[in-house]
C-alpha atoms as a PDB file:
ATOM      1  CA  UNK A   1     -10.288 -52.831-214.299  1.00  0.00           C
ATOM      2  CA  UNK A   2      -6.999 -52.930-212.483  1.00  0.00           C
ATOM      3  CA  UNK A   3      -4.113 -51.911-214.590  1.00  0.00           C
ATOM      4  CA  UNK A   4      -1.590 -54.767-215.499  1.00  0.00           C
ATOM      5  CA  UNK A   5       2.308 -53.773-215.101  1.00  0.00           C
ATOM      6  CA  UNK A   6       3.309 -54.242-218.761  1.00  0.00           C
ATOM      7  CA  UNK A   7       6.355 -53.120-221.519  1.00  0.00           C
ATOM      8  CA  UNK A   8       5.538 -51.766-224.415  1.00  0.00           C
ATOM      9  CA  UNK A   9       7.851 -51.610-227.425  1.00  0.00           C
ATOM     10  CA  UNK A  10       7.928 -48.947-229.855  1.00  0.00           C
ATOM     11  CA  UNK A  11       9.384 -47.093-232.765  1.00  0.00           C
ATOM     12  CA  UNK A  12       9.544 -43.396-232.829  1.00  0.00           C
ATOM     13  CA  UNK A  13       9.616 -41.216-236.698  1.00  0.00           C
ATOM     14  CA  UNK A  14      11.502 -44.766-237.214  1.00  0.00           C
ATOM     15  CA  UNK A  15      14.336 -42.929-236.032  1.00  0.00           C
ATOM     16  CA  UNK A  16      14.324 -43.800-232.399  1.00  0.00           C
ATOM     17  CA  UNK A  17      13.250 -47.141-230.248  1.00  0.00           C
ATOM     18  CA  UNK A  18      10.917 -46.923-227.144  1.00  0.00           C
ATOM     19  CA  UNK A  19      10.577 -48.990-224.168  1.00  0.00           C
ATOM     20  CA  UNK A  20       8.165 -47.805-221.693  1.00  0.00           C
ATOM     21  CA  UNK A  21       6.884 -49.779-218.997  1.00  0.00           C
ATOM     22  CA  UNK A  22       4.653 -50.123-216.102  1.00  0.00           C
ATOM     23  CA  UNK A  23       6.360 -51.674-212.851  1.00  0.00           C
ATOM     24  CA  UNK A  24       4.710 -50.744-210.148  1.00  0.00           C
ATOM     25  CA  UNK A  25       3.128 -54.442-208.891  1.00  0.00           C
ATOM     26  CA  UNK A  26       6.779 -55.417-209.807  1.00  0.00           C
ATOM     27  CA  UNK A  27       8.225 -52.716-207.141  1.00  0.00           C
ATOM     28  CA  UNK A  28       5.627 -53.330-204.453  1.00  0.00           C
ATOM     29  CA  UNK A  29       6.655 -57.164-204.720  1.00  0.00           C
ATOM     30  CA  UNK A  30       9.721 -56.299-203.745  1.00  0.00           C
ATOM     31  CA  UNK A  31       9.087 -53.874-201.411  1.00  0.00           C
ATOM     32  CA  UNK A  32       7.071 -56.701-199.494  1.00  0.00           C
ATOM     33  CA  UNK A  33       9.825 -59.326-200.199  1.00  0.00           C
ATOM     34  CA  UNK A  34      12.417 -57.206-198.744  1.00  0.00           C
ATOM     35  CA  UNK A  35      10.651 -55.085-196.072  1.00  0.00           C
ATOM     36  CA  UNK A  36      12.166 -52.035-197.809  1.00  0.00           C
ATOM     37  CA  UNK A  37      12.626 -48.515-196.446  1.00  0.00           C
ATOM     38  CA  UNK A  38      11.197 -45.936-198.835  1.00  0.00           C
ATOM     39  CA  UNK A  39      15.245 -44.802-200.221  1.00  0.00           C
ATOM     40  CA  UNK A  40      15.605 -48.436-201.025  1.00  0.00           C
ATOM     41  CA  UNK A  41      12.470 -49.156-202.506  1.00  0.00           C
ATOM     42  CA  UNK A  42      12.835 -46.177-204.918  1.00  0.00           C
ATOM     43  CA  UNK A  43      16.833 -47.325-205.740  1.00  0.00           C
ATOM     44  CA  UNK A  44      15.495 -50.789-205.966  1.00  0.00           C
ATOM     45  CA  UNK A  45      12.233 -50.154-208.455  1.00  0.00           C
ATOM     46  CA  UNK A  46      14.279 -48.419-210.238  1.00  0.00           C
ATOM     47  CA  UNK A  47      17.065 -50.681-210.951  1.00  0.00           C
ATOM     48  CA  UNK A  48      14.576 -53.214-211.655  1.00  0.00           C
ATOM     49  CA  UNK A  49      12.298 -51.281-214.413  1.00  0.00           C
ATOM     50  CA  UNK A  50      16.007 -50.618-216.056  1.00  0.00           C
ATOM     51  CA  UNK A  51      16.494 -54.289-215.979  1.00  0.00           C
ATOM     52  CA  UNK A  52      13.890 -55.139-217.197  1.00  0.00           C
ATOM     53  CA  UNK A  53      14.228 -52.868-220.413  1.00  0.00           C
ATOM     54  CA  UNK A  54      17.961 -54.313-220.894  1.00  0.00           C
ATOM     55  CA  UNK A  55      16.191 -57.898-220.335  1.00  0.00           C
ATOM     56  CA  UNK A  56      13.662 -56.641-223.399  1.00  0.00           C
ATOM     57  CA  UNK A  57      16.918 -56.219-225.443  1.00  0.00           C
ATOM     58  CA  UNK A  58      18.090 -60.398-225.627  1.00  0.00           C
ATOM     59  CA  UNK A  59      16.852 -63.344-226.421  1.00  0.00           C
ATOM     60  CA  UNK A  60      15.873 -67.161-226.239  1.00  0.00           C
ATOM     61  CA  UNK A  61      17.560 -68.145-222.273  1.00  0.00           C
ATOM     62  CA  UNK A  62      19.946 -65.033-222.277  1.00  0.00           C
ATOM     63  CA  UNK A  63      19.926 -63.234-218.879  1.00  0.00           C
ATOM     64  CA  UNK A  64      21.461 -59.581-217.670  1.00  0.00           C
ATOM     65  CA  UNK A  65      22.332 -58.923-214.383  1.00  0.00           C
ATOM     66  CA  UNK A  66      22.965 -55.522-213.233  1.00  0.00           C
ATOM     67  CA  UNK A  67      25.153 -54.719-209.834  1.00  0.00           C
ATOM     68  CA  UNK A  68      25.169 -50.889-208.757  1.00  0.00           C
ATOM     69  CA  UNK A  69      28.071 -50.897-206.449  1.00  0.00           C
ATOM     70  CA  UNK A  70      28.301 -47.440-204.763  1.00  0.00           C
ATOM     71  CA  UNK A  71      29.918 -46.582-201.491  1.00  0.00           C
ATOM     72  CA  UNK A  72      26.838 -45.655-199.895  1.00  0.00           C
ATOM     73  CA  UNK A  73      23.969 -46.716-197.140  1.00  0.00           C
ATOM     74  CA  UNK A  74      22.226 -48.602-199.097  1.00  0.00           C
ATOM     75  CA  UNK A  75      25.351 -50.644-199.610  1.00  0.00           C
ATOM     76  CA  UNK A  76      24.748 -52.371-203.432  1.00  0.00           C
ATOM     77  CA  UNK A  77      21.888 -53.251-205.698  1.00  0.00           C
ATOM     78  CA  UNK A  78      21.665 -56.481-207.620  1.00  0.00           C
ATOM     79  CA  UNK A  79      19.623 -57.257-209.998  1.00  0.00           C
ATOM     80  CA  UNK A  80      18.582 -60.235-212.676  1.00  0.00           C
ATOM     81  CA  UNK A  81      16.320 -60.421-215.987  1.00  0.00           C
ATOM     82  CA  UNK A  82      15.111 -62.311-218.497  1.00  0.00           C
ATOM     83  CA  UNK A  83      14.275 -61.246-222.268  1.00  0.00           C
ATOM     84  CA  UNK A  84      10.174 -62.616-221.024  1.00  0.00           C
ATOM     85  CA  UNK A  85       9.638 -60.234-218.739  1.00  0.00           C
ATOM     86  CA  UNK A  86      10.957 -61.520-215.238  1.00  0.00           C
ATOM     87  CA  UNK A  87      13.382 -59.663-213.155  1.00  0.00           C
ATOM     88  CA  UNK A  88      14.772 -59.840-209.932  1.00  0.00           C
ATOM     89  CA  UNK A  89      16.611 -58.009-206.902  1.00  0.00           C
ATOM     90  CA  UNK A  90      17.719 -57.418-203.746  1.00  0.00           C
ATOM     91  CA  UNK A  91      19.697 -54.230-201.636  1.00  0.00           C
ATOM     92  CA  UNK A  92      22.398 -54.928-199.653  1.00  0.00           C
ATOM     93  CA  UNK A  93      20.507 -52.532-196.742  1.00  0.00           C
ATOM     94  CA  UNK A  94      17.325 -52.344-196.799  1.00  0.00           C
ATOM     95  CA  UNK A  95      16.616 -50.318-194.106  1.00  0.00           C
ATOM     96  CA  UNK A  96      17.862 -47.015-194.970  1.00  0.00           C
ATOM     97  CA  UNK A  97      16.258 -43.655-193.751  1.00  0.00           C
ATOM     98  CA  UNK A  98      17.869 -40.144-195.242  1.00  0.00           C
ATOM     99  CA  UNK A  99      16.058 -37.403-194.833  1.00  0.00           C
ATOM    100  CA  UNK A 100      14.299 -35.680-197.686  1.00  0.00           C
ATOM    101  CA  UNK A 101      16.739 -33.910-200.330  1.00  0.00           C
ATOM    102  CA  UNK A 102      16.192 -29.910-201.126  1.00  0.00           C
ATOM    103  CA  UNK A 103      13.307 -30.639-203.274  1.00  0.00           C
ATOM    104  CA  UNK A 104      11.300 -33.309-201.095  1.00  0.00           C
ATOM    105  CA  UNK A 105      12.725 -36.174-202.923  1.00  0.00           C
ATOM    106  CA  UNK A 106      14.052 -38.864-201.721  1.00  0.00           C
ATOM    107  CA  UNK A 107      17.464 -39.297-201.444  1.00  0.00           C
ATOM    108  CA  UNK A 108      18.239 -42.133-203.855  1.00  0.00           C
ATOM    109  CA  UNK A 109      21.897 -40.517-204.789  1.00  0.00           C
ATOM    110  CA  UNK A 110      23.144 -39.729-201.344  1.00  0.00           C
ATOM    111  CA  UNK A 111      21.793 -43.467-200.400  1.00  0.00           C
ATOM    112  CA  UNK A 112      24.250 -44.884-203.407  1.00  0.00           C
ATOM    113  CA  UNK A 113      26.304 -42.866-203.352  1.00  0.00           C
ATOM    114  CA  UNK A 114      29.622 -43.265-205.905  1.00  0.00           C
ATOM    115  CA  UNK A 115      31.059 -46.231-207.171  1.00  0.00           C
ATOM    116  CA  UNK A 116      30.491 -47.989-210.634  1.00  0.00           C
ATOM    117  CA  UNK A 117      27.750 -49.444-212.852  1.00  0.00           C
ATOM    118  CA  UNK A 118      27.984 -53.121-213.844  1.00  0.00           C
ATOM    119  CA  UNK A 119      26.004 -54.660-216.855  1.00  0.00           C
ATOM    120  CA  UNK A 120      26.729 -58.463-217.275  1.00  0.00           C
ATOM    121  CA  UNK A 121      25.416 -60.238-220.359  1.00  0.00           C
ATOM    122  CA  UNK A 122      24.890 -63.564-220.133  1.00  0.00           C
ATOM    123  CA  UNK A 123      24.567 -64.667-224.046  1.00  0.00           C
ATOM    124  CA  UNK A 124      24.162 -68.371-223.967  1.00  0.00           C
ATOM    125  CA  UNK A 125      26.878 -70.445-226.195  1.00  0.00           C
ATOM    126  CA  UNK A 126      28.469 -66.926-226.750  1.00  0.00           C
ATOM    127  CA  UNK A 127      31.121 -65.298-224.293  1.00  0.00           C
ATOM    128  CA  UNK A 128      29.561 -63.152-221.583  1.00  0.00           C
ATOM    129  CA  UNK A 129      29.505 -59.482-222.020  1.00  0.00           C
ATOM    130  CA  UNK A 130      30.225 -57.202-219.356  1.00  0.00           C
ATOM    131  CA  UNK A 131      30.614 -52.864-219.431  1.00  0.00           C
ATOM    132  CA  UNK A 132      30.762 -51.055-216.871  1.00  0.00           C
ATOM    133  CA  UNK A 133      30.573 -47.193-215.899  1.00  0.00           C
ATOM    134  CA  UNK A 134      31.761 -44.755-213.239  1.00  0.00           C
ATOM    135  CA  UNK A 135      27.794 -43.783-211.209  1.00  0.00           C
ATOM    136  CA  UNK A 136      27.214 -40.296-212.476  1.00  0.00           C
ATOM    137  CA  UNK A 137      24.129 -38.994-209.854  1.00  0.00           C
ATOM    138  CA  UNK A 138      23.355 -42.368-208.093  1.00  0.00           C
ATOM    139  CA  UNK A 139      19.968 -41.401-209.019  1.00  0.00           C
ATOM    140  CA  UNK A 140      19.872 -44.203-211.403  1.00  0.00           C
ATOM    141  CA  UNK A 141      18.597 -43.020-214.570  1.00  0.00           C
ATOM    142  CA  UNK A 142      21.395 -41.002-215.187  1.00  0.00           C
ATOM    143  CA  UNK A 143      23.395 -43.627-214.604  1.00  0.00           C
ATOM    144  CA  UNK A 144      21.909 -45.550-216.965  1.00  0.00           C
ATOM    145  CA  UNK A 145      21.825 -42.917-219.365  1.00  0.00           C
ATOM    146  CA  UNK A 146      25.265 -42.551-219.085  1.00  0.00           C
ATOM    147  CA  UNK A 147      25.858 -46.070-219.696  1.00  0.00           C
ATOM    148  CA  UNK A 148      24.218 -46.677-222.815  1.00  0.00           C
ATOM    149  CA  UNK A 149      26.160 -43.376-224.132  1.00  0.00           C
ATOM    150  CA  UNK A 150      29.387 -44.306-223.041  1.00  0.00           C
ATOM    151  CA  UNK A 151      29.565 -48.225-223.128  1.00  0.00           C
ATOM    152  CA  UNK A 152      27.472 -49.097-225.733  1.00  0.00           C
ATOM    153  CA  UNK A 153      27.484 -45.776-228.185  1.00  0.00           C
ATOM    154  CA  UNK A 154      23.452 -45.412-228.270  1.00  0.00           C
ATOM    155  CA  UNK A 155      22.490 -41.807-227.043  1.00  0.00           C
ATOM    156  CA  UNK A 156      19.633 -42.388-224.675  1.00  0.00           C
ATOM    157  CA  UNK A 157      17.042 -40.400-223.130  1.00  0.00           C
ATOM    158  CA  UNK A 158      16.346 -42.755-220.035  1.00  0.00           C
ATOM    159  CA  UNK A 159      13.706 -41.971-216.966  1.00  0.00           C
ATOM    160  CA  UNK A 160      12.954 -43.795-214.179  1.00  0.00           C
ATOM    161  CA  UNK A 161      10.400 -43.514-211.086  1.00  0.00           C
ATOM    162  CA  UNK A 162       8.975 -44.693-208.065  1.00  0.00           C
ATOM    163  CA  UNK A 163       6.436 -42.956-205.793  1.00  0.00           C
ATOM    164  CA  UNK A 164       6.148 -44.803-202.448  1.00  0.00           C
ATOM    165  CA  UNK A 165       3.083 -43.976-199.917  1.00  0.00           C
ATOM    166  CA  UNK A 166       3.209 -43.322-196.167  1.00  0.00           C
ATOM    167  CA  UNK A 167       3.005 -46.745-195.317  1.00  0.00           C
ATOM    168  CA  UNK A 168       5.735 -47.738-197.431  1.00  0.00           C
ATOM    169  CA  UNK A 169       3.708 -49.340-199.839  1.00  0.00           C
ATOM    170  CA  UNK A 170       4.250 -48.323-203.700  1.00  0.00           C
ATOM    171  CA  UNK A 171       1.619 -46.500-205.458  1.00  0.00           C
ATOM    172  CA  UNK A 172       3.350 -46.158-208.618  1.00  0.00           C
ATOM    173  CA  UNK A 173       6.303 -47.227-210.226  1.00  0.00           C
ATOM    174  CA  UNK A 174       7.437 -47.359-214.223  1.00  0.00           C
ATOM    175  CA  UNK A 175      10.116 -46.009-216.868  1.00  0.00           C
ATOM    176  CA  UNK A 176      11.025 -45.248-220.225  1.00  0.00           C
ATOM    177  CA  UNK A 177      14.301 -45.402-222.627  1.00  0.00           C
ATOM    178  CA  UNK A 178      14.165 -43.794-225.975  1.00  0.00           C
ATOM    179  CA  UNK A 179      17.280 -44.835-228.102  1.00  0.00           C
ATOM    180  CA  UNK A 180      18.371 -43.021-231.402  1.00  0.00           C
ATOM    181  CA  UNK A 181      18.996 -45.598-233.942  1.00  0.00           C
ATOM    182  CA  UNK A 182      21.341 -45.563-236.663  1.00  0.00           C
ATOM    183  CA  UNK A 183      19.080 -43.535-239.068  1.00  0.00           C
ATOM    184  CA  UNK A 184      18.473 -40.874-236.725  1.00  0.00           C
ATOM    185  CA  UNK A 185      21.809 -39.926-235.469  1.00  0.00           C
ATOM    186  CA  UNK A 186      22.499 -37.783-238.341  1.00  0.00           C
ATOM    187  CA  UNK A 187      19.313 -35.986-237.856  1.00  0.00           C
ATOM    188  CA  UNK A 188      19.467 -32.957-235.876  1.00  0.00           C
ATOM    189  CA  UNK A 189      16.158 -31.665-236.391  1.00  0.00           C
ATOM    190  CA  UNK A 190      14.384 -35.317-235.194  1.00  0.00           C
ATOM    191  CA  UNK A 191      17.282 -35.261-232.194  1.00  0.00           C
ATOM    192  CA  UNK A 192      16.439 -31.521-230.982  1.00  0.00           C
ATOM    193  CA  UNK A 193      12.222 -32.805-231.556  1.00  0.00           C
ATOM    194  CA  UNK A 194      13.175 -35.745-229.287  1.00  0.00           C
ATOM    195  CA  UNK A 195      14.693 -33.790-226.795  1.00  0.00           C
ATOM    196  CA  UNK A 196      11.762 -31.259-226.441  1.00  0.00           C
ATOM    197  CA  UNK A 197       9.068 -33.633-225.739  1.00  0.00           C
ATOM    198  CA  UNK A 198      11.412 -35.575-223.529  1.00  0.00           C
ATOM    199  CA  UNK A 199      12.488 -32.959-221.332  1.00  0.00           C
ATOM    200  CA  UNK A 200       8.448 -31.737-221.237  1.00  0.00           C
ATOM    201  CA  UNK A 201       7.445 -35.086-219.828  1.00  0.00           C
ATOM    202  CA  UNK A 202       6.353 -35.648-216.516  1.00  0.00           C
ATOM    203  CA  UNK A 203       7.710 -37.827-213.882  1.00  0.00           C
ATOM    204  CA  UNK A 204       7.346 -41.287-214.831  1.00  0.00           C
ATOM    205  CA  UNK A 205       5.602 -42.152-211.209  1.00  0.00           C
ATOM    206  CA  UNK A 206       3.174 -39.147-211.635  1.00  0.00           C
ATOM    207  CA  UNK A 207       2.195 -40.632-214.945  1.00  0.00           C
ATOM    208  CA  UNK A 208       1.462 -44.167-213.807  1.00  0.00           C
ATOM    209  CA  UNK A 209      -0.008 -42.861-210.466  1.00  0.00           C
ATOM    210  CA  UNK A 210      -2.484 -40.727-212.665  1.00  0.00           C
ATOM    211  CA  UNK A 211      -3.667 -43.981-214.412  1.00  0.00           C
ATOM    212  CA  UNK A 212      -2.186 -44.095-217.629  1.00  0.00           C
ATOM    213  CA  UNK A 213      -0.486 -47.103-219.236  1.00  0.00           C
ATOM    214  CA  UNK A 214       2.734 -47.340-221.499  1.00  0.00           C
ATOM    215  CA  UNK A 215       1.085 -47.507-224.864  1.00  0.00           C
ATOM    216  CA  UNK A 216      -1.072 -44.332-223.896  1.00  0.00           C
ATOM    217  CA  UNK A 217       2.035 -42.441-222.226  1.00  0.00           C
ATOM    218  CA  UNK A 218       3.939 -42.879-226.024  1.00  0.00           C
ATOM    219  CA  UNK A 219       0.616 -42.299-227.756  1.00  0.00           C
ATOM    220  CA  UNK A 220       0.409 -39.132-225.814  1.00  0.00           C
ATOM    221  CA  UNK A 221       3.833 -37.000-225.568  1.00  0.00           C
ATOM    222  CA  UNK A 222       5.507 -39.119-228.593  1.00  0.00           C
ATOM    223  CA  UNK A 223       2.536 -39.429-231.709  1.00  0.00           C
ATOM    224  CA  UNK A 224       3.098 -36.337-233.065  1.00  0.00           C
ATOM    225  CA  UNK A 225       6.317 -37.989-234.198  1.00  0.00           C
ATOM    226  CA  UNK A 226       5.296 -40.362-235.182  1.00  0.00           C
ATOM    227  CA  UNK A 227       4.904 -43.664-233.137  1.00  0.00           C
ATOM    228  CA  UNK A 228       4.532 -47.395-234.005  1.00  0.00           C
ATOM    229  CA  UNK A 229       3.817 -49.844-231.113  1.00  0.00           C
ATOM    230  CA  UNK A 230       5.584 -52.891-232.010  1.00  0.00           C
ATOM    231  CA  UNK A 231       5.535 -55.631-229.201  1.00  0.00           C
ATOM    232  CA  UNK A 232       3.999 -55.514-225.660  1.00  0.00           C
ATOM    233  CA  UNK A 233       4.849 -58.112-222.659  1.00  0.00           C
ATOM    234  CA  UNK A 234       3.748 -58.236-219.328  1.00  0.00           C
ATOM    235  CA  UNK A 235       6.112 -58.003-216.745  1.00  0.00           C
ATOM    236  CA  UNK A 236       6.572 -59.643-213.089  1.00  0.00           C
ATOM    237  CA  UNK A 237       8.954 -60.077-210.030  1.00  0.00           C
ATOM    238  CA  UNK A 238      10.005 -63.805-210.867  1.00  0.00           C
ATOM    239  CA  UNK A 239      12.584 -65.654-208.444  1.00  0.00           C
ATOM    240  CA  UNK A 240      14.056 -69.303-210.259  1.00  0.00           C
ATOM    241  CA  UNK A 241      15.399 -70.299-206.862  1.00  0.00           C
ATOM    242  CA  UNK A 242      14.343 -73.929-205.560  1.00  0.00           C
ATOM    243  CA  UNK A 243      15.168 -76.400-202.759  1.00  0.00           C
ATOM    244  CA  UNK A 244      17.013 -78.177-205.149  1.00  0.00           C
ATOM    245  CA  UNK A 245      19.527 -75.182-205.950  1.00  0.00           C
ATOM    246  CA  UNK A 246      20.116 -74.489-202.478  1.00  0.00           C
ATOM    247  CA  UNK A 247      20.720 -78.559-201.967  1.00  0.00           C
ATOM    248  CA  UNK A 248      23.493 -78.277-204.742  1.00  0.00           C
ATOM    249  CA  UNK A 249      24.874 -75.382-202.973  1.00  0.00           C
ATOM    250  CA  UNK A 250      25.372 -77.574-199.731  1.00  0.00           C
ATOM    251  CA  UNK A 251      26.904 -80.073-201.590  1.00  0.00           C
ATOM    252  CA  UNK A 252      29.274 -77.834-203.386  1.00  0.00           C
ATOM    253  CA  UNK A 253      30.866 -77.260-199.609  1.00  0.00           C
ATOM    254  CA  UNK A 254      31.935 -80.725-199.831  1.00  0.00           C
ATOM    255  CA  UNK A 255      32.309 -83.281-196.803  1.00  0.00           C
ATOM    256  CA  UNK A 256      33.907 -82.024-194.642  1.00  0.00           C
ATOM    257  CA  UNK A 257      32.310 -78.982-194.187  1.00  0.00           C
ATOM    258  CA  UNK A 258      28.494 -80.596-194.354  1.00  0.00           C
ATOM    259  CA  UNK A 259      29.954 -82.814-191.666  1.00  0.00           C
ATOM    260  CA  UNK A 260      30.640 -80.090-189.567  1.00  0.00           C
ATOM    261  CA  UNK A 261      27.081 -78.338-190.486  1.00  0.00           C
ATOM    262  CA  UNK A 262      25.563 -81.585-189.035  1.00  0.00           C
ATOM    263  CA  UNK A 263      27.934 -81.689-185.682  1.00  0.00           C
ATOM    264  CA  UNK A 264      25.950 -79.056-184.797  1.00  0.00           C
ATOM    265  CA  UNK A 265      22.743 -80.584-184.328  1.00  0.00           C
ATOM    266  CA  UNK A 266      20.445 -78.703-185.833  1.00  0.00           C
ATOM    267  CA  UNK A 267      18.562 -77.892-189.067  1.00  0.00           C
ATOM    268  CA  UNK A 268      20.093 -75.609-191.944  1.00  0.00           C
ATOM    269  CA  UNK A 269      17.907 -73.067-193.014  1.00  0.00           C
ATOM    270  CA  UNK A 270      19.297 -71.515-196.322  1.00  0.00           C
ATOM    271  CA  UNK A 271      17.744 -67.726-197.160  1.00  0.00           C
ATOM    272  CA  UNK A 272      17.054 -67.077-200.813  1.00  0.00           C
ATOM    273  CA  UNK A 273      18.704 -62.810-201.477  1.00  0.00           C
ATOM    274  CA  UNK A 274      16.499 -61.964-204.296  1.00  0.00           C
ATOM    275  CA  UNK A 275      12.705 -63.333-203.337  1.00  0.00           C
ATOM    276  CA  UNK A 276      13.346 -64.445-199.317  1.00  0.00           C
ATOM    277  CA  UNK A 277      12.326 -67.818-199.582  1.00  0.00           C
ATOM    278  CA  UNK A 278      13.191 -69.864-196.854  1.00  0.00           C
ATOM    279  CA  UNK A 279      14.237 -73.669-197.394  1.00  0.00           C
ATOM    280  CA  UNK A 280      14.779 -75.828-194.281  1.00  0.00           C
ATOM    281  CA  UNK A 281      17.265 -78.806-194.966  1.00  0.00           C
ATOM    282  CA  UNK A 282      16.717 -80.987-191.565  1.00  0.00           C
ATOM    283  CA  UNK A 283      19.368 -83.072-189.778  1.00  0.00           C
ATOM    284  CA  UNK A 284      18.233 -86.513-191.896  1.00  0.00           C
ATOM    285  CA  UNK A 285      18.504 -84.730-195.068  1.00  0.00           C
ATOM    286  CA  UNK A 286      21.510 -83.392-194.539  1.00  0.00           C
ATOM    287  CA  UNK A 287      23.147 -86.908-193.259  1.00  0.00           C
ATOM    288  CA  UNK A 288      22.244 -88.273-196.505  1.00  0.00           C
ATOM    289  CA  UNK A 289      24.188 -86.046-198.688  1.00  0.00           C
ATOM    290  CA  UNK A 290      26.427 -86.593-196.461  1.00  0.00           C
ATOM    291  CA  UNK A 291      26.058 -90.343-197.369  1.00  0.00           C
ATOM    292  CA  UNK A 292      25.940 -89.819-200.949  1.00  0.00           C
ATOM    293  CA  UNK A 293      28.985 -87.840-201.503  1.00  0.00           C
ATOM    294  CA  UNK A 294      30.607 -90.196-198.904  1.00  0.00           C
ATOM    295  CA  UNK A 295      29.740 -92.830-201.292  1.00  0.00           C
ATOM    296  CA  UNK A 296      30.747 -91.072-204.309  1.00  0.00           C
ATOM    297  CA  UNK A 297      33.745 -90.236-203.066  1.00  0.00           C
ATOM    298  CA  UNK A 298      34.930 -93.814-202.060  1.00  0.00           C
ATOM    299  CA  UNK A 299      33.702 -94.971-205.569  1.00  0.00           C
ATOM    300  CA  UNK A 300      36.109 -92.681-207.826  1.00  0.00           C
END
């Protein structure tokens, strides 16, 4: 039976919360979206699996969106989620090629390269929240690692991976954050326990590539712990974007400027950046928003 891409919740000596999760359909989604070089797809999956965990974290129609803006090839990563499981993303290149690093890995910090971390809450009826970080590797998870220690006080142990095949396909993708909470903070013995096991663990793409899911992987390194699974969710590459959005965009440019869309004689075709869904808006359509906000217009 084919293994589902799923995030599992869990809590550790009830000392320490666990997200792990499987994202490796998620990843080759976007992979295939985006036509992604290898570099990219590995920056990209992984932004997206940490998403997805900080999407785990809200609530009812709350949203995060994350923007790594570093200086290098790859030039920005952007992406969306939901607290259901649906994320979101896009590269601003993604057709890098670097060549292998040292240790033949791919060269997801050199492709960043420096800049800052962005983390945008959007909390419904509350004010947005928004920290940000300087990029610490551009590797990703110690960016993110970094984050949660410096922006929001939670010492994390966060790791993140992708393995892409030869024909740029993924063949594995996943990650985990393991968060002290407030109870075990004060306990060193449970802290230096923590960081044993975590430091023992394998990469998170070897672990999914060898067949095992979330639940098993905390089962596995974490049970001896302690460990209670408390929630579990799939997870997906979901894009919201519609005709209908992309119509209220055109509008938005107002008259004069759909006037001058439609001088030139042909059909609009509007490109969505996070799934690549094309929308075509033809010349007849276009005349009659034209019409309507001609009509509005003369009416206020």
């Amino acid at each position: 039976m084919k293994k589902q891409d799923r995030l599992v919740r869990g809590i550790i000596g009830d000392k320490a919360r666990a997200f792990v999760l499987r994202t490796t359909d998620v990843v080759n989604e976007a992979q295939q979206r985006h036509q992604t070089f290898p570099v990219a797809t590995a920056a990209l999956g992984r932004v997206l699996t940490a998403t997805l965990v900080l999407g785990a974290m809200l609530k009812g129609d709350e949203s995060v969106t994350v923007q790594v803006r570093g200086d290098g090839i790859i030039q920005g990563i952007v992406a969306v989620a939901d607290p259901n499981g649906h994320v979101r993303g896009y590269v601003g290149n993604p057709h890098v090629h670097l060549p292998l690093t040292e240790n033949n890995k791919l060269a997801v910090g050199e492709a960043v390269g420096q800049g800052l971390l962005f983390v945008i809450r959007d909390l419904e009826l509350r004010e947005s929240y928004q920290g940000s970080v300087p990029l610490q590797t551009g590797e990703i998870g110690d960016d993110f690692a970094y984050y949660f220690a410096h922006s929001e006080q939670t010492p994390s142990v966060v790791s993140l991976g992708v393995l892409v095949n030869p024909d740029y396909s993924v063949q594995a993708a996943g990650g985990l954050v393991i968060q002290l909470l407030p109870g075990g903070q004060a306990d060193e013995r449970f802290i230096q326990e923590l960081e044993r096991v975590a430091a023992k663990l394998p990469p998170m793409s070897q672990v999914f590539a060898d067949g095992m899911d979330p639940g098993e992987l905390l089962e596995c390194y974490f049970g001896p712990l302690g460990v209670k699974i408390i929630s579990e969710m799939p997870v997906s590459y979901s894009c919201d974007c519609s005709k209908e959005r992309f119509q209220r965009g055109l509008v938005a440019l107002g008259p004069e400027e759909l006037a001058d869309l439609i001088s030139e004689g042909e059909e609009v075709e509007t490109v969505c950046r996070f799934c690549g869904e094309r929308y075509h808006f033809p010349l007849g359509e276009l005349q009659a928003l034209l019409d309507e906000l001609s009509t509005a217009k003369g009416g206020t």
